[in-house]
C-alpha atoms as a PDB file:
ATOM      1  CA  UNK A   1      63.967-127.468  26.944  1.00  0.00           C
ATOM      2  CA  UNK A   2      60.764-129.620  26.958  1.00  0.00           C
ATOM      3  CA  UNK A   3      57.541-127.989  27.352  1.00  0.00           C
ATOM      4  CA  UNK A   4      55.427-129.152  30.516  1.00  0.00           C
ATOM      5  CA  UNK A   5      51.544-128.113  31.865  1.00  0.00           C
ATOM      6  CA  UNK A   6      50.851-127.236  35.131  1.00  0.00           C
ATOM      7  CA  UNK A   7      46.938-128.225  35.636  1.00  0.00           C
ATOM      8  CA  UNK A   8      45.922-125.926  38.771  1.00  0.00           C
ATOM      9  CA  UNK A   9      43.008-127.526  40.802  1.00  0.00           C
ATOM     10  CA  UNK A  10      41.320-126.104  43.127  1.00  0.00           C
ATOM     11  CA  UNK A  11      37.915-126.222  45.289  1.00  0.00           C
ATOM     12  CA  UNK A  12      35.989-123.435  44.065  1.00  0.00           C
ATOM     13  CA  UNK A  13      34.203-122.939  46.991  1.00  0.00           C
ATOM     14  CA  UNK A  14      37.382-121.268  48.769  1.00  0.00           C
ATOM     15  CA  UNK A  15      36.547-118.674  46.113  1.00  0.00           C
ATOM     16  CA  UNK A  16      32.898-118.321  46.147  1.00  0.00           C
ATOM     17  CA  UNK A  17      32.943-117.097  49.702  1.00  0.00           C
ATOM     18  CA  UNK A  18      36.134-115.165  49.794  1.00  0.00           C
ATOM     19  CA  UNK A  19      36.696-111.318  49.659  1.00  0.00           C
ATOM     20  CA  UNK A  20      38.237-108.849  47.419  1.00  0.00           C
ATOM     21  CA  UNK A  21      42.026-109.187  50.021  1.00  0.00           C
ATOM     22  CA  UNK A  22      41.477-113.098  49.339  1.00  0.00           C
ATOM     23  CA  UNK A  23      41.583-112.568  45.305  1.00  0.00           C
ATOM     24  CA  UNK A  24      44.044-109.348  45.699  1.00  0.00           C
ATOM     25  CA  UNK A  25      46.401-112.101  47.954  1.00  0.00           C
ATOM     26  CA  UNK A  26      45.601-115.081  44.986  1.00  0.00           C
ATOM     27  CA  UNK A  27      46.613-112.689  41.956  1.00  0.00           C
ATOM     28  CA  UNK A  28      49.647-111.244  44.256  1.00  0.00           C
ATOM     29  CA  UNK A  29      50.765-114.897  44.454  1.00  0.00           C
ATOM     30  CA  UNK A  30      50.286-115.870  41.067  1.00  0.00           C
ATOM     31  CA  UNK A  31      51.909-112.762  39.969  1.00  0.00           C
ATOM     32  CA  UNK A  32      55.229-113.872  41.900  1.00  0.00           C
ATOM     33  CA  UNK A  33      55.156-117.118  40.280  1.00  0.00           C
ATOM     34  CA  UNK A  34      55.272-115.482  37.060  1.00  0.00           C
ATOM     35  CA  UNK A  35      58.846-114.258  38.143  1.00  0.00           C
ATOM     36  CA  UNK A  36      59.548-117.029  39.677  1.00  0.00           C
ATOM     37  CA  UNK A  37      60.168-119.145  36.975  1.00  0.00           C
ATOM     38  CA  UNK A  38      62.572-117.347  34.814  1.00  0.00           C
ATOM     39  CA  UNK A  39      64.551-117.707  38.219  1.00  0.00           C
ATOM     40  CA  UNK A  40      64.611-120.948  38.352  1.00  0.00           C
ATOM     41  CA  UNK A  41      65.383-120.762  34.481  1.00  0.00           C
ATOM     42  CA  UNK A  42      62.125-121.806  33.096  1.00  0.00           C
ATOM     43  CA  UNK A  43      60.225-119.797  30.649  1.00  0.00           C
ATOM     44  CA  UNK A  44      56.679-118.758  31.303  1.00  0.00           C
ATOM     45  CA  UNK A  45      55.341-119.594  27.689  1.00  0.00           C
ATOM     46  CA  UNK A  46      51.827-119.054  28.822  1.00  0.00           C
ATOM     47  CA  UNK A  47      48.407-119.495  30.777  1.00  0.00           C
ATOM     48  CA  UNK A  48      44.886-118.479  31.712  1.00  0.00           C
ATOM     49  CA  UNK A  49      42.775-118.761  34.748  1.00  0.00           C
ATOM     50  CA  UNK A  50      39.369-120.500  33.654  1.00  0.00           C
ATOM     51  CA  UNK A  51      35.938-119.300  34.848  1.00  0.00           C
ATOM     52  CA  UNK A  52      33.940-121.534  37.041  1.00  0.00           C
ATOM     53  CA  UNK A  53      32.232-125.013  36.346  1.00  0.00           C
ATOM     54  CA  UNK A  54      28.766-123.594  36.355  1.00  0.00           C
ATOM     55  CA  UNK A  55      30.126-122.419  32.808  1.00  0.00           C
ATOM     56  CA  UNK A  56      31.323-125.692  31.407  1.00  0.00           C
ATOM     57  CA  UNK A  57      29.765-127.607  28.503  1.00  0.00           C
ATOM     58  CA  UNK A  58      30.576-131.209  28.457  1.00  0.00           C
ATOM     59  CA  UNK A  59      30.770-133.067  25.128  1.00  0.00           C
ATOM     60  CA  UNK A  60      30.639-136.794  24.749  1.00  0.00           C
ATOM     61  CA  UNK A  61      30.107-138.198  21.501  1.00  0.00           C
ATOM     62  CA  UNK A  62      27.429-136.565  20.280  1.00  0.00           C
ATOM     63  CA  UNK A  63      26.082-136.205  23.591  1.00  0.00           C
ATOM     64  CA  UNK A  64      26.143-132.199  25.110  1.00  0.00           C
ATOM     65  CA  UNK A  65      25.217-131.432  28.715  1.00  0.00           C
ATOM     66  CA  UNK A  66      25.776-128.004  30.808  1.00  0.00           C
ATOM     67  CA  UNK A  67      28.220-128.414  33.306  1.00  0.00           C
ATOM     68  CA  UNK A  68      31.239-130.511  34.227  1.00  0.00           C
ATOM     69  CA  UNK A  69      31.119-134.227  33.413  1.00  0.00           C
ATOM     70  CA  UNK A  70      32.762-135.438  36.851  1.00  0.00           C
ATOM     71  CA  UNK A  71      31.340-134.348  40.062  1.00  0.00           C
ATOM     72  CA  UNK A  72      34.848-133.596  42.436  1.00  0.00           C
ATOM     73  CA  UNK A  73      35.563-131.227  44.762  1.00  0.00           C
ATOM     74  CA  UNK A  74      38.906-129.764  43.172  1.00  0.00           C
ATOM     75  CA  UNK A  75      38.168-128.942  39.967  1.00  0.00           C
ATOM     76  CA  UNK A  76      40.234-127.568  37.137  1.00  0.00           C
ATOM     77  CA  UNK A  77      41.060-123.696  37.274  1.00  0.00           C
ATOM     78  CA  UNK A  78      43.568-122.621  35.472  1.00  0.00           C
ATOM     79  CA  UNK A  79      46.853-123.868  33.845  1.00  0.00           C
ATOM     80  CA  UNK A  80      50.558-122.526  32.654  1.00  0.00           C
ATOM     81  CA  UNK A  81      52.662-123.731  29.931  1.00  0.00           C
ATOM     82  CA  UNK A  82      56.195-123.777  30.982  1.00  0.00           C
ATOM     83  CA  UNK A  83      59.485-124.737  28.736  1.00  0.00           C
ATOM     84  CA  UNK A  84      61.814-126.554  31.551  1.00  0.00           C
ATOM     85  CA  UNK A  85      64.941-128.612  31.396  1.00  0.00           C
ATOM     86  CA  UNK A  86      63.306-131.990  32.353  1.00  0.00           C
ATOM     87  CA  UNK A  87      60.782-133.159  34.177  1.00  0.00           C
ATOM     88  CA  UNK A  88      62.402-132.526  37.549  1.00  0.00           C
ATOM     89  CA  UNK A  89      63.256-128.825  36.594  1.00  0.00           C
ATOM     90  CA  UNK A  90      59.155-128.774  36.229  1.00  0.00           C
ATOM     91  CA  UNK A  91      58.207-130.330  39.284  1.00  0.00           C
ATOM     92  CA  UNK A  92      60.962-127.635  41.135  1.00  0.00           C
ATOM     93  CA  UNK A  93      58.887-124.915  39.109  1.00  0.00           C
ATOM     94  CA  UNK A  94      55.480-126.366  39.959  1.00  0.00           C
ATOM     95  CA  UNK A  95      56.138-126.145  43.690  1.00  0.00           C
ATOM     96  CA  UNK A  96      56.182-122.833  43.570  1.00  0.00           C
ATOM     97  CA  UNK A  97      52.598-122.544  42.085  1.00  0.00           C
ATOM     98  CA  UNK A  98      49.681-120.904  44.066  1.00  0.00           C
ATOM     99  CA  UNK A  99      46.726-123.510  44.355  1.00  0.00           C
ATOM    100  CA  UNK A 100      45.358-122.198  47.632  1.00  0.00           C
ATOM    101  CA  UNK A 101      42.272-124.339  47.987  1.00  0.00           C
ATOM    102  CA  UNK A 102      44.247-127.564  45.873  1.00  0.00           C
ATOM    103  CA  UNK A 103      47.042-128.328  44.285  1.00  0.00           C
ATOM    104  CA  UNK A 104      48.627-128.988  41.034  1.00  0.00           C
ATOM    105  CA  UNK A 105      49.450-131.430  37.987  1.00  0.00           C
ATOM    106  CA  UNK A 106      52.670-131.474  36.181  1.00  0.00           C
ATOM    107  CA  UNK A 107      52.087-133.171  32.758  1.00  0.00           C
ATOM    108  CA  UNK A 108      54.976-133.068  29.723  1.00  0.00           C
ATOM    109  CA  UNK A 109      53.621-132.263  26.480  1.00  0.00           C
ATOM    110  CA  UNK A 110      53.304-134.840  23.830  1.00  0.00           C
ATOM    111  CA  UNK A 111      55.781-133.529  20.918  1.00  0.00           C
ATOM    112  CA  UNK A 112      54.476-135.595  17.315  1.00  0.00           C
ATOM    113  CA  UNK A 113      57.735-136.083  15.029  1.00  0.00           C
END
């Protein structure tokens, strides 16, 4: 099993205007993917929902300014860490993902010998 990160991005604004039945059908969903991988024979290894980009601190160099550094309209919200067989194993995992106002990113972590 390699271990893989699924990058969930999303435009916040789909969440700034919704109501308590949007976030009640959002946690539902990602609460289902939780089960869903050891289905598929994955392993949920972990994962955290990340508060919004008015939060962020940006650090280049030695340069610090409040907010994200990149101006997009999906931005990143949350990730899992998922042990798969291979790449494709991940993707099949991935699909299954709730990213209601985006989508996702499936990217292998680097193992150092």
């Amino acid at each position: 099993m390699s271990q893989y990160l699924i990058l969930i991005y999303e435009d916040e604004a789909g969440y700034a205007t919704g109501d308590q039945q949007l976030f009640q059908e959002v946690m539902d969903a990602h609460n289902r993917f939780a089960g869903q991988v050891g289905e598929l024979g994955g392993t949920l290894v972990g994962g955290n929902a990340l508060q919004a980009t008015n939060t962020a601190t940006s650090v280049r160099g030695d340069v610090v300014t409040d907010g994200p550094f990149v101006e997009t309209k999906e931005v990143l919200g949350g990730y899992y860490l998922i042990d798969a067989k291979d790449l494709d194993h991940a993707l099949e995992i991935a699909k299954l993902c709730p990213a209601r106002f985006g989508g996702v990113e499936v990217r292998p972590v680097q193992v150092f010998e």
